[in-house]
Protein backbone atom coordinates (compact mmCIF):
# COMPACT_ATOMS: atom_id res chain seq x y z
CA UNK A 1 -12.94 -88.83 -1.88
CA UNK A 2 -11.93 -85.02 -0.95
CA UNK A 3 -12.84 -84.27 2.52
CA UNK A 4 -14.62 -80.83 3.16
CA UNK A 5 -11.90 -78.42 4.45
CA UNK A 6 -14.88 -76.53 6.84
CA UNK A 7 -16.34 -80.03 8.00
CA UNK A 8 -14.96 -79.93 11.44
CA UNK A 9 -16.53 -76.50 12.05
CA UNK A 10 -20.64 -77.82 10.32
CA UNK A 11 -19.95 -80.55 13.25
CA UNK A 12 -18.81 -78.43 15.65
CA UNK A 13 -22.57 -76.04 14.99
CA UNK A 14 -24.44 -78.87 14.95
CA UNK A 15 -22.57 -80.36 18.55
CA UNK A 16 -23.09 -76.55 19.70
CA UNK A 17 -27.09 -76.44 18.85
CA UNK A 18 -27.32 -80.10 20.07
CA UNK A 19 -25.78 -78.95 23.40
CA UNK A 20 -28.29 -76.00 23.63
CA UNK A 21 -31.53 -77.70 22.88
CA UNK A 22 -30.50 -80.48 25.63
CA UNK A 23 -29.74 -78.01 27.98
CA UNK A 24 -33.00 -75.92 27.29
CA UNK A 25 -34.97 -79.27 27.99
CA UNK A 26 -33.37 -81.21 30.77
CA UNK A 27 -31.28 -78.21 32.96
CA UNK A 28 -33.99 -76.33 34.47
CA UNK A 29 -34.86 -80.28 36.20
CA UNK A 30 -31.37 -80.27 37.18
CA UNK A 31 -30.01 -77.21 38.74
CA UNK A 32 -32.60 -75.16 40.00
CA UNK A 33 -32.87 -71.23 38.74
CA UNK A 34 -30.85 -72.02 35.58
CA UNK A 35 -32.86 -69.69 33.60
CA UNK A 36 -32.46 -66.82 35.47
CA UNK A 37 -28.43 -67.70 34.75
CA UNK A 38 -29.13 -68.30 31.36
CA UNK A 39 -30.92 -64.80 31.04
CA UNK A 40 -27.87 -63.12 32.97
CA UNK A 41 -25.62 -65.11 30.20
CA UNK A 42 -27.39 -63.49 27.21
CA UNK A 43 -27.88 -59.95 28.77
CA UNK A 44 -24.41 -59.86 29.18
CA UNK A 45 -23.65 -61.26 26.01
CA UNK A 46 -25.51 -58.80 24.16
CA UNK A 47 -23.42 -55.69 25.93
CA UNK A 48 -20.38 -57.49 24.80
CA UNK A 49 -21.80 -57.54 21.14
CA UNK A 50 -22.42 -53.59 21.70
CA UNK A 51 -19.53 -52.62 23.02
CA UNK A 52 -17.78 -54.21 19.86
CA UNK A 53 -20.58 -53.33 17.62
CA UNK A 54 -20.91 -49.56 18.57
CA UNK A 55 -18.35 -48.59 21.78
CA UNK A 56 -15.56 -49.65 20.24
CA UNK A 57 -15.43 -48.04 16.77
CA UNK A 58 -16.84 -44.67 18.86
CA UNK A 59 -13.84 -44.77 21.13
CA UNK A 60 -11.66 -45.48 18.04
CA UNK A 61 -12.74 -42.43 16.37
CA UNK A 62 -13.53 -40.27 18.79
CA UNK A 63 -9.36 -40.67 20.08
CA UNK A 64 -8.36 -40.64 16.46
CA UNK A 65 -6.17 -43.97 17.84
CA UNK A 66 -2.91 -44.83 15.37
CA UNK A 67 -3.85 -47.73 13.37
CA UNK A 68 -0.44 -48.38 12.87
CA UNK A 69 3.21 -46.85 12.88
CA UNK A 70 5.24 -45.43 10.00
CA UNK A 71 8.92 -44.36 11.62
CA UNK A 72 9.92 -43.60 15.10
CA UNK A 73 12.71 -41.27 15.60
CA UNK A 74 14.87 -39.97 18.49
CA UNK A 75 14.88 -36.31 18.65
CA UNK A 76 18.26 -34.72 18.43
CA UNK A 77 17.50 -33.00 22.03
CA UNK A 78 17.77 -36.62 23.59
CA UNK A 79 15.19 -35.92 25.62
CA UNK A 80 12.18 -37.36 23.69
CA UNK A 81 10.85 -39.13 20.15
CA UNK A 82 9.13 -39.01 17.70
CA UNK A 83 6.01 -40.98 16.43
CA UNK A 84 4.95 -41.15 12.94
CA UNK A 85 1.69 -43.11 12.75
CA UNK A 86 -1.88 -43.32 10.70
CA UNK A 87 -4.99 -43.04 11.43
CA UNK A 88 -7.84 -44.48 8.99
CA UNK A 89 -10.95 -43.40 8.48
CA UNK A 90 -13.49 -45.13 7.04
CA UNK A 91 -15.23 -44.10 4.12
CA UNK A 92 -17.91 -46.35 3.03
CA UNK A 93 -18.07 -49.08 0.42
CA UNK A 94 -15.75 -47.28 -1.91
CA UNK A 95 -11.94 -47.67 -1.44
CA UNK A 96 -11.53 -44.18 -2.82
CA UNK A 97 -14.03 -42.39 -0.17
CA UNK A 98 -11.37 -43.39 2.35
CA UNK A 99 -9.09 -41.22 3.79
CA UNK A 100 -5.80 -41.95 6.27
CA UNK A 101 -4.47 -39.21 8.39
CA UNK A 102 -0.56 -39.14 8.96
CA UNK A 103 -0.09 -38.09 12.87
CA UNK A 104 2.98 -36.84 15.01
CA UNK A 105 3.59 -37.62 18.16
CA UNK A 106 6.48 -35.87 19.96
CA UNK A 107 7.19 -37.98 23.50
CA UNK A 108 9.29 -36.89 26.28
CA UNK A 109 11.32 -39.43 27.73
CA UNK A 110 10.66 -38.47 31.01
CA UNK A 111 7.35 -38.49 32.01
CA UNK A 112 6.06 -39.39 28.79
CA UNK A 113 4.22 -36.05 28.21
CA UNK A 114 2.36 -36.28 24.57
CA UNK A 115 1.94 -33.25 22.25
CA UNK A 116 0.07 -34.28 19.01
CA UNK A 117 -0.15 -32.82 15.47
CA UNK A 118 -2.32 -34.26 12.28
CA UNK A 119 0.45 -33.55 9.14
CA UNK A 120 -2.00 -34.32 6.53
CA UNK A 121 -4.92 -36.43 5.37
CA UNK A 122 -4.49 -38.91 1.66
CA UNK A 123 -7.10 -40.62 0.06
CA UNK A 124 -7.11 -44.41 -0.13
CA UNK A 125 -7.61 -44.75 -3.64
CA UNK A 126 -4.44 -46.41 -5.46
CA UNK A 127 -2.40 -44.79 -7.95
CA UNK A 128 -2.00 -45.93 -11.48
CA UNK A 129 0.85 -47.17 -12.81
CA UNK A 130 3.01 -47.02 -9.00
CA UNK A 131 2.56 -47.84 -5.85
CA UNK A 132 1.16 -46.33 -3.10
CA UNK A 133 -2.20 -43.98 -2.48
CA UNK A 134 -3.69 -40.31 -3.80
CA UNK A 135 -1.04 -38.02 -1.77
CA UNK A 136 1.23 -40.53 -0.25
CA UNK A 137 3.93 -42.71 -2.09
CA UNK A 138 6.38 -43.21 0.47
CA UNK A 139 7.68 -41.74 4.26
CA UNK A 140 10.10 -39.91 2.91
CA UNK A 141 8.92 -38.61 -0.08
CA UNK A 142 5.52 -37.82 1.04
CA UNK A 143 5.87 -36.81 4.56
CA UNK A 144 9.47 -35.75 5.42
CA UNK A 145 9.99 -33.31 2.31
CA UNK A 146 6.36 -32.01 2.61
CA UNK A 147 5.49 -28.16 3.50
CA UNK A 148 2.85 -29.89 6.30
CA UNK A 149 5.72 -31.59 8.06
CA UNK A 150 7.83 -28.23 8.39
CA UNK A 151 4.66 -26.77 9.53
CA UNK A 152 3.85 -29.96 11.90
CA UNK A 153 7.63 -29.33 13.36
CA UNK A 154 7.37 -25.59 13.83
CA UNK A 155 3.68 -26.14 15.66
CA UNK A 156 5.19 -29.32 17.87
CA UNK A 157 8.43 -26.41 18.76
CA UNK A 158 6.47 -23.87 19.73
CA UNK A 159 3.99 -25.80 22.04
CA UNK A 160 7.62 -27.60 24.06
CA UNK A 161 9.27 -24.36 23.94
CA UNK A 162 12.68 -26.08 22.52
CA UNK A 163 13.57 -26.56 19.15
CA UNK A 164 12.59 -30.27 17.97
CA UNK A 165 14.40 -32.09 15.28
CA UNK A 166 14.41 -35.61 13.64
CA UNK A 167 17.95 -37.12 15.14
CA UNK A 168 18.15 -41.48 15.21
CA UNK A 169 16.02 -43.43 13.41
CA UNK A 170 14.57 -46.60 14.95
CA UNK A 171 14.81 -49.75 13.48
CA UNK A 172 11.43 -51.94 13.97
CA UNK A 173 11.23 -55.68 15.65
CA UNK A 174 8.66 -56.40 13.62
CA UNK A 175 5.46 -54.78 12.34
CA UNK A 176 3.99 -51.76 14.77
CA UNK A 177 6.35 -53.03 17.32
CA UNK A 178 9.19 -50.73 18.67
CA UNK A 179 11.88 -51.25 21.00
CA UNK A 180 14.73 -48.48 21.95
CA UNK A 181 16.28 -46.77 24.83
CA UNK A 182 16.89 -42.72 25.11
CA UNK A 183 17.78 -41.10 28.54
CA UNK A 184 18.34 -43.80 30.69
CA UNK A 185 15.29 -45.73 30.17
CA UNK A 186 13.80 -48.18 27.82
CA UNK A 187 10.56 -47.76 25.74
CA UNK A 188 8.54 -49.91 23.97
CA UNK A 189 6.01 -49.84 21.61
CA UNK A 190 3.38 -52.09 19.80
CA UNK A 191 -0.31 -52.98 18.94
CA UNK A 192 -2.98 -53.10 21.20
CA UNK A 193 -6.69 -54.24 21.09
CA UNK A 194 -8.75 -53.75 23.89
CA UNK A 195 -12.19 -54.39 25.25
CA UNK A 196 -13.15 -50.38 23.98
CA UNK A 197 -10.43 -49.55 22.26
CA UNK A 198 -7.50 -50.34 20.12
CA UNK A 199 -4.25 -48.27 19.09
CA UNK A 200 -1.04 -48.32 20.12
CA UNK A 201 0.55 -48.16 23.65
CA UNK A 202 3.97 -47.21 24.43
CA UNK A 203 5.19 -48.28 27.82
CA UNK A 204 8.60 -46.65 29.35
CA UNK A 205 10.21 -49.13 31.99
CA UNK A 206 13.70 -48.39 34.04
CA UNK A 207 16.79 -49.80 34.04
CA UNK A 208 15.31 -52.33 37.00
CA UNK A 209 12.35 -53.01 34.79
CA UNK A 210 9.81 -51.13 36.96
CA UNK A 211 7.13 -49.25 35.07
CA UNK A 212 7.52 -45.75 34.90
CA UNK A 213 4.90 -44.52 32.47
CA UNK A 214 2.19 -45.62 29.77
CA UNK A 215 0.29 -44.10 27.27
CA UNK A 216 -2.06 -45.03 24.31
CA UNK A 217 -2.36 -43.44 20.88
């Protein structure tokens, strides 16, 4: 006889709404003022559940947070990097309402000073007969040899004040997860989910390890 594959979590609900019915009945007898805990339990609970429900997604959007990284480069300068990344938004039901924005992010190594540009915005809906989405087929054929990326370059230049260009490319660890060193120091980067946000954070550390900078896009 086949076992259930999802019968250890139907036990594990019923357990769960056994435990709360016994404590409803016989915990108020034994530790005085448990429902005012209780009620401090669920209050709380709910602004959790709002915070992920509504916060979260607000702060998301509202920061235009990277949903994930394309290419990192070193700029030829030596003095920063550059950050390719995406940003999705969400477009309903339909695949092909979405939309993802490509972002750069020029770094400097120093004090990890961020200037940000928006290259261009794709649809999500697939292309026939290839891979890849309305606009965007690959990095390098959709992004590096684009007008918007010359343009993106010649804004980034003129807010540093020194001309920026794509030098070393880094290799990833693994998926949205970075590690290099440029000027003396080491830089990380890689996926985080917080309590109000999520993105990705790139921490700079010195030779000794100590932190000398973070930021979050």
């Amino acid at each position: 006889m086949r076992v259930p594959p999802n019968l250890k979590y139907v036990f594990v609900a019923i357990i769960a709404i056994a435990a709360i019915v016994l404590g409803t009945l016989y915990l108020p007898a034994i530790i005085p003022g448990i429902g005012k805990i209780l009620t401090n339990i669920l209050i709380w609970g709910m602004v959790l559940l709002m915070i992920f429900v509504f916060i979260k997604p607000m702060f998301t959007f509202l920061y235009a947070r990277a949903d994930g990284l394309l290419e990192i480069f070193i700029d030829k300068q030596g003095k920063g990097f550059h950050v390719f990344a995406y940003h999705l938004n969400s477009g309903g039901e339909s695949a092909g309402g979405s939309t993802r924005d490509i972002q750069q992010y020029y770094i400097t190594a120093d004090i990890g000073k961020l200037f940000y540009r928006k290259i261009y915005s794709h649809t999500m809906e697939p292309m026939s007969g290839r891979s890849g989405w309305g606009g965007y087929t690959g990095f390098e054929e959709s992004v590096l040899t684009s007008p918007m990326f010359e343009k993106s370059m010649a804004k980034l230049s003129g807010k540093t004040g020194i001309i920026l260009q794509l030098g070393e490319k880094i290799k990833a660890k693994e998926d949205n997860h970075y590690l290099f060193s440029i000027d003396g120091k080491n830089i990380e980067l890689k996926k985080y989910s917080g309590v109000v946000d999520e993105g990705i954070i790139i921490t700079c550390t010195g030779q000794a390890g100590q932190l000398l900078w973070k930021k979050k896009i």
